[in-house]
C-alpha atoms as a PDB file:
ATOM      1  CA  UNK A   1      33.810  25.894 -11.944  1.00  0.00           C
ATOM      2  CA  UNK A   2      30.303  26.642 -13.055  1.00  0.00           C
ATOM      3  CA  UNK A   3      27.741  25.476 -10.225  1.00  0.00           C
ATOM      4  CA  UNK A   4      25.099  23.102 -10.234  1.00  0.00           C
ATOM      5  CA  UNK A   5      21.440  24.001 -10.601  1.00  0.00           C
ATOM      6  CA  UNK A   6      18.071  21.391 -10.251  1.00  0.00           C
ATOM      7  CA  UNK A   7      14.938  22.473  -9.730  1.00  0.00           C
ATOM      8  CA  UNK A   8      11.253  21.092 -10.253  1.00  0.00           C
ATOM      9  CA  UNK A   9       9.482  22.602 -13.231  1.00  0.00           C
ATOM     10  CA  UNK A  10       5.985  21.926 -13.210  1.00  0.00           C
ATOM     11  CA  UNK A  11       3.504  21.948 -16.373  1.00  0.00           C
ATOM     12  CA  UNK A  12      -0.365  23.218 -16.776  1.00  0.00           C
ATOM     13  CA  UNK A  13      -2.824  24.069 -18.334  1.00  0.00           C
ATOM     14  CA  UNK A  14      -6.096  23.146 -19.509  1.00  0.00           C
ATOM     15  CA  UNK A  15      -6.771  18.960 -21.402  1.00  0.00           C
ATOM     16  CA  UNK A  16      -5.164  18.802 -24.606  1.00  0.00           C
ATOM     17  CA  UNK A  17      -2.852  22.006 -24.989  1.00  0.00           C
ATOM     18  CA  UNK A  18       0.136  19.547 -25.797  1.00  0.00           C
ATOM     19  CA  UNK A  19       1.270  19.465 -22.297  1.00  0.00           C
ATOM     20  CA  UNK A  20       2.698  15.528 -22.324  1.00  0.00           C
ATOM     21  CA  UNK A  21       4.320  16.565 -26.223  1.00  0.00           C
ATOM     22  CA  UNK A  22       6.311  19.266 -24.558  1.00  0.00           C
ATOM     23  CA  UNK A  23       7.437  17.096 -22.026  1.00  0.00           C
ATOM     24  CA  UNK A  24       8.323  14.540 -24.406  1.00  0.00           C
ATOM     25  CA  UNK A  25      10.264  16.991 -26.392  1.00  0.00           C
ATOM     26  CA  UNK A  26      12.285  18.148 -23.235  1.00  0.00           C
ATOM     27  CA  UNK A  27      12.865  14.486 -22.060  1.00  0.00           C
ATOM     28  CA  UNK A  28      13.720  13.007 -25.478  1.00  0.00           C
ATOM     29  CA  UNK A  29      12.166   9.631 -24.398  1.00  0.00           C
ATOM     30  CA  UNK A  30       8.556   9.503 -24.804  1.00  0.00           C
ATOM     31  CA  UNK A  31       7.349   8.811 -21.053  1.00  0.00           C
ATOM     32  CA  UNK A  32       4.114  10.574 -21.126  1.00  0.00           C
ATOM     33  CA  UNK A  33       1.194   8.996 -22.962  1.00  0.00           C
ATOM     34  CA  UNK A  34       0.024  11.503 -25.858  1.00  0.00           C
ATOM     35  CA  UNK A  35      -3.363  11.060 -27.704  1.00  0.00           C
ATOM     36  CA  UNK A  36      -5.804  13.415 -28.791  1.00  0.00           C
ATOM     37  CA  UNK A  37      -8.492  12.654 -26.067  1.00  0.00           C
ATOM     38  CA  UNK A  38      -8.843  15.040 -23.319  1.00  0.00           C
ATOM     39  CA  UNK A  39      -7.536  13.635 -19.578  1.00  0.00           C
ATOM     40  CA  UNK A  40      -5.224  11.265 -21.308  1.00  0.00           C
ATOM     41  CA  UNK A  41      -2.974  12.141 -17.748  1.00  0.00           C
ATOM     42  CA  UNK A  42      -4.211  11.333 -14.717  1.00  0.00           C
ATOM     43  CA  UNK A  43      -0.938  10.764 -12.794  1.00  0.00           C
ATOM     44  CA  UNK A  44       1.679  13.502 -12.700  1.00  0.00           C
ATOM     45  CA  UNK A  45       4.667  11.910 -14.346  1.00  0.00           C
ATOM     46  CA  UNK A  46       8.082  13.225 -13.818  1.00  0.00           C
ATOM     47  CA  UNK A  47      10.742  13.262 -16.391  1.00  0.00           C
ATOM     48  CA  UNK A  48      14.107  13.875 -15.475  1.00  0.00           C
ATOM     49  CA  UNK A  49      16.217  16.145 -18.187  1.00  0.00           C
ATOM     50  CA  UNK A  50      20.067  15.914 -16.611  1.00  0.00           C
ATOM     51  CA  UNK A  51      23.451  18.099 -18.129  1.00  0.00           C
ATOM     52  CA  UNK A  52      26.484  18.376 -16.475  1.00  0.00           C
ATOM     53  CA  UNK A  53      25.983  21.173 -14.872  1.00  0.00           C
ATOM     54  CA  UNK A  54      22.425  20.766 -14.160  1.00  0.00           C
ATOM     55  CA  UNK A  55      19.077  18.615 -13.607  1.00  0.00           C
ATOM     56  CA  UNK A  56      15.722  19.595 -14.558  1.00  0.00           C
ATOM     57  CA  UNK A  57      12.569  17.569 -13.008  1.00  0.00           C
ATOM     58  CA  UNK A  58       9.613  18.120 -14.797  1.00  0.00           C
ATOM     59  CA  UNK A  59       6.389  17.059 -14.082  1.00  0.00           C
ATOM     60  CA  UNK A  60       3.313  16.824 -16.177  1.00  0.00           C
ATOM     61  CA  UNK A  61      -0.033  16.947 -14.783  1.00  0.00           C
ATOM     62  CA  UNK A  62      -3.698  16.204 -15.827  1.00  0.00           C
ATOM     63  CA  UNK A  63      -5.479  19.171 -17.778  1.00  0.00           C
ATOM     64  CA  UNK A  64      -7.773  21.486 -15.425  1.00  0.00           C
ATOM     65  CA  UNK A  65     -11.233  20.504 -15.453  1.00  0.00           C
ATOM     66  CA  UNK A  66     -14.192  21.039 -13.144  1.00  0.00           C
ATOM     67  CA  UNK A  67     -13.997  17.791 -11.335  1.00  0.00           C
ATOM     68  CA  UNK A  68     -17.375  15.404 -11.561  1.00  0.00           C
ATOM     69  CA  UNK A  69     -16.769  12.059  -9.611  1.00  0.00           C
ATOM     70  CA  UNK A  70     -13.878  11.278  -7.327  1.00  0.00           C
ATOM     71  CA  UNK A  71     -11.231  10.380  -9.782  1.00  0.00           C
ATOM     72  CA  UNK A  72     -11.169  13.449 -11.316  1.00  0.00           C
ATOM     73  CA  UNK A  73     -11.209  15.202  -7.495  1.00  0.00           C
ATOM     74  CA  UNK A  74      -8.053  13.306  -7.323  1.00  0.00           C
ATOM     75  CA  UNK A  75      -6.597  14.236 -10.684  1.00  0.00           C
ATOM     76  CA  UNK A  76      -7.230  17.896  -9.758  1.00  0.00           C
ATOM     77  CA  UNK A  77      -5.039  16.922  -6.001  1.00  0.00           C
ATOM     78  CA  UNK A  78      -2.151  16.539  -8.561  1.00  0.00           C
ATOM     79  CA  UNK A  79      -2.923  19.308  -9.927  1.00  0.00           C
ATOM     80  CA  UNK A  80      -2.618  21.723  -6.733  1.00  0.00           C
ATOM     81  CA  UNK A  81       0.066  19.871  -5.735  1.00  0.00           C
ATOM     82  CA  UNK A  82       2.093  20.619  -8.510  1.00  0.00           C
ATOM     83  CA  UNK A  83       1.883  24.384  -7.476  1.00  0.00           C
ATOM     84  CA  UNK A  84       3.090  23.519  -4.112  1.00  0.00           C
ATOM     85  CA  UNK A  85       7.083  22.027  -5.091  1.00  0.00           C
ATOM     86  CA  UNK A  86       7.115  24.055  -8.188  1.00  0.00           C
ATOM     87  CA  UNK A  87      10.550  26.592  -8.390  1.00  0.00           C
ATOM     88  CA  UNK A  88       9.730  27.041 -12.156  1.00  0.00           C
ATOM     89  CA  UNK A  89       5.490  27.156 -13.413  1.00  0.00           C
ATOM     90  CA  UNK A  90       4.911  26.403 -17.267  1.00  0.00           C
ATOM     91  CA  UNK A  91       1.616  27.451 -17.900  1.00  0.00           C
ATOM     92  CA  UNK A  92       0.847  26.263 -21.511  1.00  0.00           C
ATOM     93  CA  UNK A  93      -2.252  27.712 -23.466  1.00  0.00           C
ATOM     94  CA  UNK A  94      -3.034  26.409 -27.147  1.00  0.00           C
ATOM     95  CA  UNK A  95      -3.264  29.388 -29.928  1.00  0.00           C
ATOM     96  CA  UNK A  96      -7.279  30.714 -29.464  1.00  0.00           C
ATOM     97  CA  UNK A  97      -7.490  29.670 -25.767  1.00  0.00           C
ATOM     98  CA  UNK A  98      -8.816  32.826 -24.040  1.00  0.00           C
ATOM     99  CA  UNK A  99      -9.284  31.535 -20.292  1.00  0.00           C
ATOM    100  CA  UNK A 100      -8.015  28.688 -17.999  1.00  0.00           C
ATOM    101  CA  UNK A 101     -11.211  26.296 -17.268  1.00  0.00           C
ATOM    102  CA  UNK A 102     -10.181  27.057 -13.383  1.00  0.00           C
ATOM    103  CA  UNK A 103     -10.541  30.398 -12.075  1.00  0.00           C
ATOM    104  CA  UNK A 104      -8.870  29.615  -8.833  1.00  0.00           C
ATOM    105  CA  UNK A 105      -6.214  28.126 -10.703  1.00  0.00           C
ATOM    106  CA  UNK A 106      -5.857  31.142 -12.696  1.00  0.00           C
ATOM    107  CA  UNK A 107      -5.017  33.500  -9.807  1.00  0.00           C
ATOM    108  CA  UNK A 108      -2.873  30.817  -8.726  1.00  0.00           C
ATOM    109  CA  UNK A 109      -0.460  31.478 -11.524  1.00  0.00           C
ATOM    110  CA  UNK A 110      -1.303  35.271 -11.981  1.00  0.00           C
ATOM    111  CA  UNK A 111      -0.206  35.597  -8.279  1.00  0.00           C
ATOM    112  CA  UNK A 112       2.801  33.234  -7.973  1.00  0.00           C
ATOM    113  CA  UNK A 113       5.731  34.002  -5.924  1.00  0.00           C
ATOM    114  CA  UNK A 114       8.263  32.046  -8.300  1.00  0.00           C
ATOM    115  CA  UNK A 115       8.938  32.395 -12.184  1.00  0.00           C
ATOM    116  CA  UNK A 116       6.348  31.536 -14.728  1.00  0.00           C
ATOM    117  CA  UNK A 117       6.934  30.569 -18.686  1.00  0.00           C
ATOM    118  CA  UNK A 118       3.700  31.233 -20.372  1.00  0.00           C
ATOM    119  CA  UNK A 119       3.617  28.974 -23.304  1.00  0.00           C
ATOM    120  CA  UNK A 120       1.327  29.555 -26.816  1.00  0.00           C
ATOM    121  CA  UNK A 121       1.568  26.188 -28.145  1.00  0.00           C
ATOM    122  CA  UNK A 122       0.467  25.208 -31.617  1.00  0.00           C
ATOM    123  CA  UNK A 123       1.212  28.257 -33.417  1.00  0.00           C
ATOM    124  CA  UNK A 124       2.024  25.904 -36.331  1.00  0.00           C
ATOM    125  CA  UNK A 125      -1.900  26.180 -36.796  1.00  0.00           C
ATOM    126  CA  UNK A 126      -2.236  29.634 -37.026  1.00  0.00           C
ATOM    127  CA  UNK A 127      -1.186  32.841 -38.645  1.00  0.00           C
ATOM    128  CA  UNK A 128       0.706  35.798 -37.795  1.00  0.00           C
ATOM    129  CA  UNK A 129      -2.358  37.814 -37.107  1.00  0.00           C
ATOM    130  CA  UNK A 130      -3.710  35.254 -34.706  1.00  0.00           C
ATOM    131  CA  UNK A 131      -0.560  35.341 -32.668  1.00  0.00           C
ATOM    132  CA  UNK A 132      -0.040  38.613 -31.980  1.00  0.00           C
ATOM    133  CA  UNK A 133      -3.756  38.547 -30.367  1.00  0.00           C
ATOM    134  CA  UNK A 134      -3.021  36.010 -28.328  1.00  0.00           C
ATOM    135  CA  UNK A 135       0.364  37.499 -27.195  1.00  0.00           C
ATOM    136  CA  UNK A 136      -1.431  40.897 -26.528  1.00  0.00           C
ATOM    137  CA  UNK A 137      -4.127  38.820 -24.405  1.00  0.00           C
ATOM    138  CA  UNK A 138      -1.876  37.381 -22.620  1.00  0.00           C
ATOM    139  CA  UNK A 139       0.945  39.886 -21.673  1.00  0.00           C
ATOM    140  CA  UNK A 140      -2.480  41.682 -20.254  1.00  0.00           C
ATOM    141  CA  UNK A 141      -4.014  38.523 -18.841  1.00  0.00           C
ATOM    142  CA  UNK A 142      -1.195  37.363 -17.261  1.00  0.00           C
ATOM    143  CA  UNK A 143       1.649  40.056 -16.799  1.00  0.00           C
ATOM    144  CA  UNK A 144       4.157  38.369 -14.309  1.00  0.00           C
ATOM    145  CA  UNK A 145       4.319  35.729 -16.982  1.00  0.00           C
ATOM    146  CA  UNK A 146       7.577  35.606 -19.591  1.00  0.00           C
ATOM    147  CA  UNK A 147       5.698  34.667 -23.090  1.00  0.00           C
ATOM    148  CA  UNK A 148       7.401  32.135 -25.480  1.00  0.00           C
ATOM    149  CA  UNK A 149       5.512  30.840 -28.789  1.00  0.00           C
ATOM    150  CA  UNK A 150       6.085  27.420 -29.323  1.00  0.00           C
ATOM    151  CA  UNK A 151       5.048  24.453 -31.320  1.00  0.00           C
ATOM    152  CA  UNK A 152       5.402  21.445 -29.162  1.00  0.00           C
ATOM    153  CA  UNK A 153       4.837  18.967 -31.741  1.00  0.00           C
ATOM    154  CA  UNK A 154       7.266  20.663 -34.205  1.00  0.00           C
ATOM    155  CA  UNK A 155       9.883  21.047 -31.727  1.00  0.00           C
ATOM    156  CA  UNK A 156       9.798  25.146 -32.519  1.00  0.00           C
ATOM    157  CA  UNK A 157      10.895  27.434 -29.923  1.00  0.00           C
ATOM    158  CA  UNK A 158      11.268  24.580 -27.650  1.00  0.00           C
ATOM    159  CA  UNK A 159      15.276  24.696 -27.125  1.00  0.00           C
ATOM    160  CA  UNK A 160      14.621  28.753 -26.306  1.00  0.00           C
ATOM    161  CA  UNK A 161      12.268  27.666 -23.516  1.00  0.00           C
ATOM    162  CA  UNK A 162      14.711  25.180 -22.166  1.00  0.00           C
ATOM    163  CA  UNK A 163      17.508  27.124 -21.939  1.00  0.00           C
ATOM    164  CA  UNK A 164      15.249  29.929 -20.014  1.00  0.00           C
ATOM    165  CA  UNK A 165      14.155  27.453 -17.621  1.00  0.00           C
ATOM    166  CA  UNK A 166      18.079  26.793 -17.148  1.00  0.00           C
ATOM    167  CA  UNK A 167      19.056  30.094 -16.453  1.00  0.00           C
ATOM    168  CA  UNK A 168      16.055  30.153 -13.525  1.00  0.00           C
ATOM    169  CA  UNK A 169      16.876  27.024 -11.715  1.00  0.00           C
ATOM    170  CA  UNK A 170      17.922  27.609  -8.746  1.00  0.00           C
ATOM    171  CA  UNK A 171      21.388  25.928  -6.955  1.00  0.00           C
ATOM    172  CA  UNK A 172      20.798  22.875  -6.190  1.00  0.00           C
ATOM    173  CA  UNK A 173      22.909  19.804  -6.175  1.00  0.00           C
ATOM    174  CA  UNK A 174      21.072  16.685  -8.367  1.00  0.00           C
ATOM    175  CA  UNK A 175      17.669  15.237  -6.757  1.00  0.00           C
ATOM    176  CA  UNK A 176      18.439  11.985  -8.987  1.00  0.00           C
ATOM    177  CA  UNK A 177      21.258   9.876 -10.135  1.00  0.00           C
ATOM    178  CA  UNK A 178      22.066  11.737 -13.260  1.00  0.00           C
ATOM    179  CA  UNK A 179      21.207   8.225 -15.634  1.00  0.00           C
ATOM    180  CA  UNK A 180      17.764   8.280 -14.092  1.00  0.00           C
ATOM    181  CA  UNK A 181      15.164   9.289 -16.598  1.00  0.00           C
ATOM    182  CA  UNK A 182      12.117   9.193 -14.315  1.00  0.00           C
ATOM    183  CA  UNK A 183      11.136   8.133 -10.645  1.00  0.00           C
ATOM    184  CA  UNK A 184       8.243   5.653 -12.148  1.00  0.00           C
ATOM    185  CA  UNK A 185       8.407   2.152 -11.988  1.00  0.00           C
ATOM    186  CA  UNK A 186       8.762   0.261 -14.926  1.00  0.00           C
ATOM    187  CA  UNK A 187       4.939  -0.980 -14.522  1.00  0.00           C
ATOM    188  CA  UNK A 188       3.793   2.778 -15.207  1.00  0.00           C
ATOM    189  CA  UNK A 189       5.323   2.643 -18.384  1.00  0.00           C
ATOM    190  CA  UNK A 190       3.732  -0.427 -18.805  1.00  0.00           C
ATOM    191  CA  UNK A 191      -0.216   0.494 -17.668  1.00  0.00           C
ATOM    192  CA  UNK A 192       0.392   3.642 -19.934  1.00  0.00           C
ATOM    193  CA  UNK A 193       1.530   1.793 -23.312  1.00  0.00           C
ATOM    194  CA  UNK A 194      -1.858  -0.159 -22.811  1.00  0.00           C
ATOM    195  CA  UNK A 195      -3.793   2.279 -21.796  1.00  0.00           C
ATOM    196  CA  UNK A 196      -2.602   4.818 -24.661  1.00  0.00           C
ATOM    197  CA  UNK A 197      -3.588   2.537 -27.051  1.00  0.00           C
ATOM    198  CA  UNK A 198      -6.962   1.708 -25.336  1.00  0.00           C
ATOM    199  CA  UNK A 199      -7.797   5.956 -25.691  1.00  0.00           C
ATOM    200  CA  UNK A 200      -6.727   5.465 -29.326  1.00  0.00           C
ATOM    201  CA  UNK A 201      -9.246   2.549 -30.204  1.00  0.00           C
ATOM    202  CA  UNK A 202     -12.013   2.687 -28.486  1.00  0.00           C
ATOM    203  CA  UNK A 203     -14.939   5.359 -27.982  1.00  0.00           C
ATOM    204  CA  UNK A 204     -16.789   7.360 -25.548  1.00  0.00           C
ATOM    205  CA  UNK A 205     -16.445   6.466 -22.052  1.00  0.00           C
ATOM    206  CA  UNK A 206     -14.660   3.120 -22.447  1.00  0.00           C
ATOM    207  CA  UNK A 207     -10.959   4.850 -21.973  1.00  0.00           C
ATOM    208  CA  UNK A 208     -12.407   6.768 -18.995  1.00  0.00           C
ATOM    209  CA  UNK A 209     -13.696   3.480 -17.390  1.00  0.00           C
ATOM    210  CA  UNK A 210     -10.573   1.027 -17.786  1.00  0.00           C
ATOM    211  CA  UNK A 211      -7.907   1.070 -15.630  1.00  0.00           C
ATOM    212  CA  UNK A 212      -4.938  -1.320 -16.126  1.00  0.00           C
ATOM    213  CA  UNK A 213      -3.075  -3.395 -13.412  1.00  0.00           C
ATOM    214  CA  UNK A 214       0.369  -5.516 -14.201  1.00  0.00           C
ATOM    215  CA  UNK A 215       0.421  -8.189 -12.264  1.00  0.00           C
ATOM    216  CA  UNK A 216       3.730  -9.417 -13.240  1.00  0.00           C
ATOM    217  CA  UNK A 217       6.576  -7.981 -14.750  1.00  0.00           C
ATOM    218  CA  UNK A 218       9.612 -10.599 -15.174  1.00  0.00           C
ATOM    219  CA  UNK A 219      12.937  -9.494 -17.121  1.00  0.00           C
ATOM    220  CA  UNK A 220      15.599 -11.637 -18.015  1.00  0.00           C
ATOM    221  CA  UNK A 221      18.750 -11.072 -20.342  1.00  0.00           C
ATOM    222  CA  UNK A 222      17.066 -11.138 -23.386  1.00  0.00           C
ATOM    223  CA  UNK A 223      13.324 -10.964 -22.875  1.00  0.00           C
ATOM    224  CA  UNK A 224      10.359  -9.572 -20.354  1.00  0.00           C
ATOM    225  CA  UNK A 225       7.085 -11.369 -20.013  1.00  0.00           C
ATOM    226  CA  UNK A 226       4.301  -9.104 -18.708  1.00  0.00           C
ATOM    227  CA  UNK A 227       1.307 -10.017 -17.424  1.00  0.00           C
ATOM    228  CA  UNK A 228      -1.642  -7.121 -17.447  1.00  0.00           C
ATOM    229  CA  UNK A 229      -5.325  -6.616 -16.435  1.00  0.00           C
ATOM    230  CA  UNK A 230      -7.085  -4.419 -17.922  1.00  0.00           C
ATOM    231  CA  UNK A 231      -9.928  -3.415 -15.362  1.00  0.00           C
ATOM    232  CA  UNK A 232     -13.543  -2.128 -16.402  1.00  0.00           C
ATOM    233  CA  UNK A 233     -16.689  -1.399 -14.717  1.00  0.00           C
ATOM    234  CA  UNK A 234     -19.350  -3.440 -16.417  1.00  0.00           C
ATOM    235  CA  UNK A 235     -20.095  -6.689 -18.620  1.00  0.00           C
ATOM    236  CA  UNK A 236     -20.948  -4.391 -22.004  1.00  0.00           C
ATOM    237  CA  UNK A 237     -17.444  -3.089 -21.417  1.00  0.00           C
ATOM    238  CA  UNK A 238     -15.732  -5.948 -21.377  1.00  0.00           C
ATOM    239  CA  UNK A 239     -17.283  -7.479 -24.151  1.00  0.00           C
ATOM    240  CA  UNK A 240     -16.323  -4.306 -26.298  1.00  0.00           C
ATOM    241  CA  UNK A 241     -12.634  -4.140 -24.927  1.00  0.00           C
ATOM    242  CA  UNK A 242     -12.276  -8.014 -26.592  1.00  0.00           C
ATOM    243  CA  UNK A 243     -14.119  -7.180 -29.568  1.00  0.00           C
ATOM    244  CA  UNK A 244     -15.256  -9.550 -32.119  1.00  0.00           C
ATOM    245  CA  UNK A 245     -13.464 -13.094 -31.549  1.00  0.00           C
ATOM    246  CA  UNK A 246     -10.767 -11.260 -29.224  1.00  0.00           C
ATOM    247  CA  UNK A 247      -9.510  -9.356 -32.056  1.00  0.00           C
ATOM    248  CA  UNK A 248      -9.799  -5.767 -30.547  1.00  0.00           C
ATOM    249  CA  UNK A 249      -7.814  -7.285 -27.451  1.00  0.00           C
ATOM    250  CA  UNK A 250      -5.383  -8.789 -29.743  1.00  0.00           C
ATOM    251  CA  UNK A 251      -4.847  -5.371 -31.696  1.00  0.00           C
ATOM    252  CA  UNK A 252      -4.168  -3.235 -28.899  1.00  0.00           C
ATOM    253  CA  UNK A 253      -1.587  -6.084 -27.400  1.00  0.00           C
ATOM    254  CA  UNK A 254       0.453  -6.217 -30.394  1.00  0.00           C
ATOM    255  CA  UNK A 255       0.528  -2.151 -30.658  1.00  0.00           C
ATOM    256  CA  UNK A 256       1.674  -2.179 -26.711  1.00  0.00           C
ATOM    257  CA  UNK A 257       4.052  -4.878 -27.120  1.00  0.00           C
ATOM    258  CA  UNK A 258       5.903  -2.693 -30.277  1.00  0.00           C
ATOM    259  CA  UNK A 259       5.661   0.128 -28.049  1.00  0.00           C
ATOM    260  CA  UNK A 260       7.350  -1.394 -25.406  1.00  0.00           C
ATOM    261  CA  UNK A 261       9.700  -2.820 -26.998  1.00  0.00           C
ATOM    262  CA  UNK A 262      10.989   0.223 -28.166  1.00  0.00           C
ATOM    263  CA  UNK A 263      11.039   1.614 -24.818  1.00  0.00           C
ATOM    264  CA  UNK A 264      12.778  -0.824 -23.080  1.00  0.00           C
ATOM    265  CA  UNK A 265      15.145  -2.350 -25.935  1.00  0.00           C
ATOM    266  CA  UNK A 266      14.234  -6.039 -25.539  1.00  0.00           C
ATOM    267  CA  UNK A 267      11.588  -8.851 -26.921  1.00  0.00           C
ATOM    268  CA  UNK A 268       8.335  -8.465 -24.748  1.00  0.00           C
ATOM    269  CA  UNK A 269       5.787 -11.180 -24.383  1.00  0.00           C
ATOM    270  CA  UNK A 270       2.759  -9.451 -23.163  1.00  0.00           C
ATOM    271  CA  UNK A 271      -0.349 -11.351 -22.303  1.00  0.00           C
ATOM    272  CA  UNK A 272      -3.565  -9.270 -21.494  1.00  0.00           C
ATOM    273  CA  UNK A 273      -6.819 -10.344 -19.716  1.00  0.00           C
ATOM    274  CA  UNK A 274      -9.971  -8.075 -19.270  1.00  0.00           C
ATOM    275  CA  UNK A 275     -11.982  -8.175 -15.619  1.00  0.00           C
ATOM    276  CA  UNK A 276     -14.861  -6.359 -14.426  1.00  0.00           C
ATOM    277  CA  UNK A 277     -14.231  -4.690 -11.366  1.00  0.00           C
ATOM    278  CA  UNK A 278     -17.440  -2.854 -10.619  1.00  0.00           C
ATOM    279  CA  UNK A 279     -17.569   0.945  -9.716  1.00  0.00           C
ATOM    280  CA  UNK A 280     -13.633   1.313  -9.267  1.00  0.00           C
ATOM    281  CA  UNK A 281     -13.734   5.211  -9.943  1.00  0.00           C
ATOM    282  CA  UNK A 282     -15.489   5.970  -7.132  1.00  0.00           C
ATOM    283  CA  UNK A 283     -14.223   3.448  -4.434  1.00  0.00           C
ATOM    284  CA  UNK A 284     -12.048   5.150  -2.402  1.00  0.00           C
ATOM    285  CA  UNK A 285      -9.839   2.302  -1.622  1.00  0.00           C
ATOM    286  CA  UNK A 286      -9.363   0.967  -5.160  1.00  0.00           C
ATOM    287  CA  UNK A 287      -8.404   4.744  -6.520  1.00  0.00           C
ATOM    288  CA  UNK A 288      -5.602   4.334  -3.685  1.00  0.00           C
ATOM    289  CA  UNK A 289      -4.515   0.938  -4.549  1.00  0.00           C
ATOM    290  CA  UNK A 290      -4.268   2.958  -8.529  1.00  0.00           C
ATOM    291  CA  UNK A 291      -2.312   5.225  -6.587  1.00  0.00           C
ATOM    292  CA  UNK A 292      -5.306   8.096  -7.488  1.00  0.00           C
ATOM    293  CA  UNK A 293      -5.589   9.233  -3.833  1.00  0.00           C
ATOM    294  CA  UNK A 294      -2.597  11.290  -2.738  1.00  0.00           C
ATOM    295  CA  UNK A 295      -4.267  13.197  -0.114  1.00  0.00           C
ATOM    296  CA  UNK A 296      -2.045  12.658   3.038  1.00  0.00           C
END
């Protein structure tokens, strides 16, 4: 009888190298938010990939920056964190990255104790000739690292990746009951449908600035009504969020609700209010009530 392996496999790397696509494509189920904006994860999320025989945990965590206020301090806790219950490191780089924004981070991974899968992602962009630069960078940049090239968005090289991280698990029986696809809430899911479609429409700092609170969350047997807040900072914000006769509002509603429905296979009635809730990113309290602050 083969034996049971689970592990936590942890990904990073610097915003926008396709780290919430490749957890998507592992998953199947799309629990991380992806857009094309930079710190589009500010949580780490964990998706739960389960076989017979085994159960991967992976966890996805915001892209290395140099933090500037205290949210992004925090976002950079879940970073170190993630190298802390890690038995398996991803590291993914795009194709033409050359360094990790993080130097401390970077001996991190060059020095770590436990396997590490470095990832070239988005070699569907490139050329041959590109690609073997970045593999020779890499082999020399980081050379306790195993090097896959993948295309996360494709789904190329993807399967070869999972099965590696397979054969590394360690034995372990399951962390999760095996139908469990993630330990969040169903609220997350909800907060990140609006919020993904809040970094889609909108511009400059508005994303950064919003923040989104469901307040109620009722299911029954054939429908769930939601009730969300989306949270800014100032007046001029909220104004913008609404848009012209509530229409911006009303566009990113109807995109959630699609979303959502999708994700949780029933009708959703979702209504949406805006508030101002001044200076949020850098109250220490609020960020823990957003469940920001995970410092013990």
């Amino acid at each position: 009888m083969t034996k049971h392996k689970a592990g936590f496999v942890n990904i990073i790397g610097n915003p926008n190298v396709g780290k919430s696509t490749l957890m998507n494509a592992f998953v199947g189920e799309r629990l991380s938010i992806i857009t094309s904006k930079a710190q589009t994860t500010r949580h780490r999320i964990l998706g739960i990939v389960n076989g017979d025989d085994f159960q991967v945990l992976l966890s996805d965590t915001p892209g290395i920056i140099k933090p500037a206020y205290q949210l992004q301090e925090s976002m950079m806790d879940f970073v170190k964190s993630a190298f802390e219950d890690a038995d398996i490191l991803l590291y993914l780089v795009e194709l033409g990255e050359k360094e990790l924004k993080d130097e401390a981070f970077f001996n991190k991974i060059t020095n770590a104790k436990i396997p590490v899968l470095l990832l070239i992602n988005k070699i569907d962009i490139g050329n041959e000739e590109l690609l073997a630069e970045a593999l020779k960078l890499w082999q020399e940049k980081v050379p306790n690292a195993e090097i896959f090239a993948i295309s996360a968005l494709q789904n190329f090289g993807v399967t070869e990746v999972f099965n590696r991280i397979i054969e590394l698990l360690p034995e372990s029986p399951a962390f999760y009951p095996k139908d469990q696809l993630t330990d969040k809430p169903e609220r997350f899911f909800v907060n990140e449908a609006i919020r993904e479609k809040i970094l889609i429409h909108y511009k400059k700092e508005i994303p950064y600035s919003v923040e989104i609170d469901t307040e109620e969350f009722f299911e029954d047997e054939t429908i769930i009504r939601i009730r969300s807040v989306i949270m800014v900072e100032r007046e001029t914000q909220k104004g913008i969020i609404i848009g012209h006769k509530g229409s911006a509002l009303k566009r990113v509603g109807t995109e959630a609700r699609k979303d959502l429905e999708k994700f949780f296979g029933k009708q959703i009635h979702l209504e949406l209010y805006v508030k101002v809730n001044k200076n949020w990113r850098s109250d220490e309290r609020q960020l823990r009530r957003f469940g920001y602050n995970n410092k013990k």
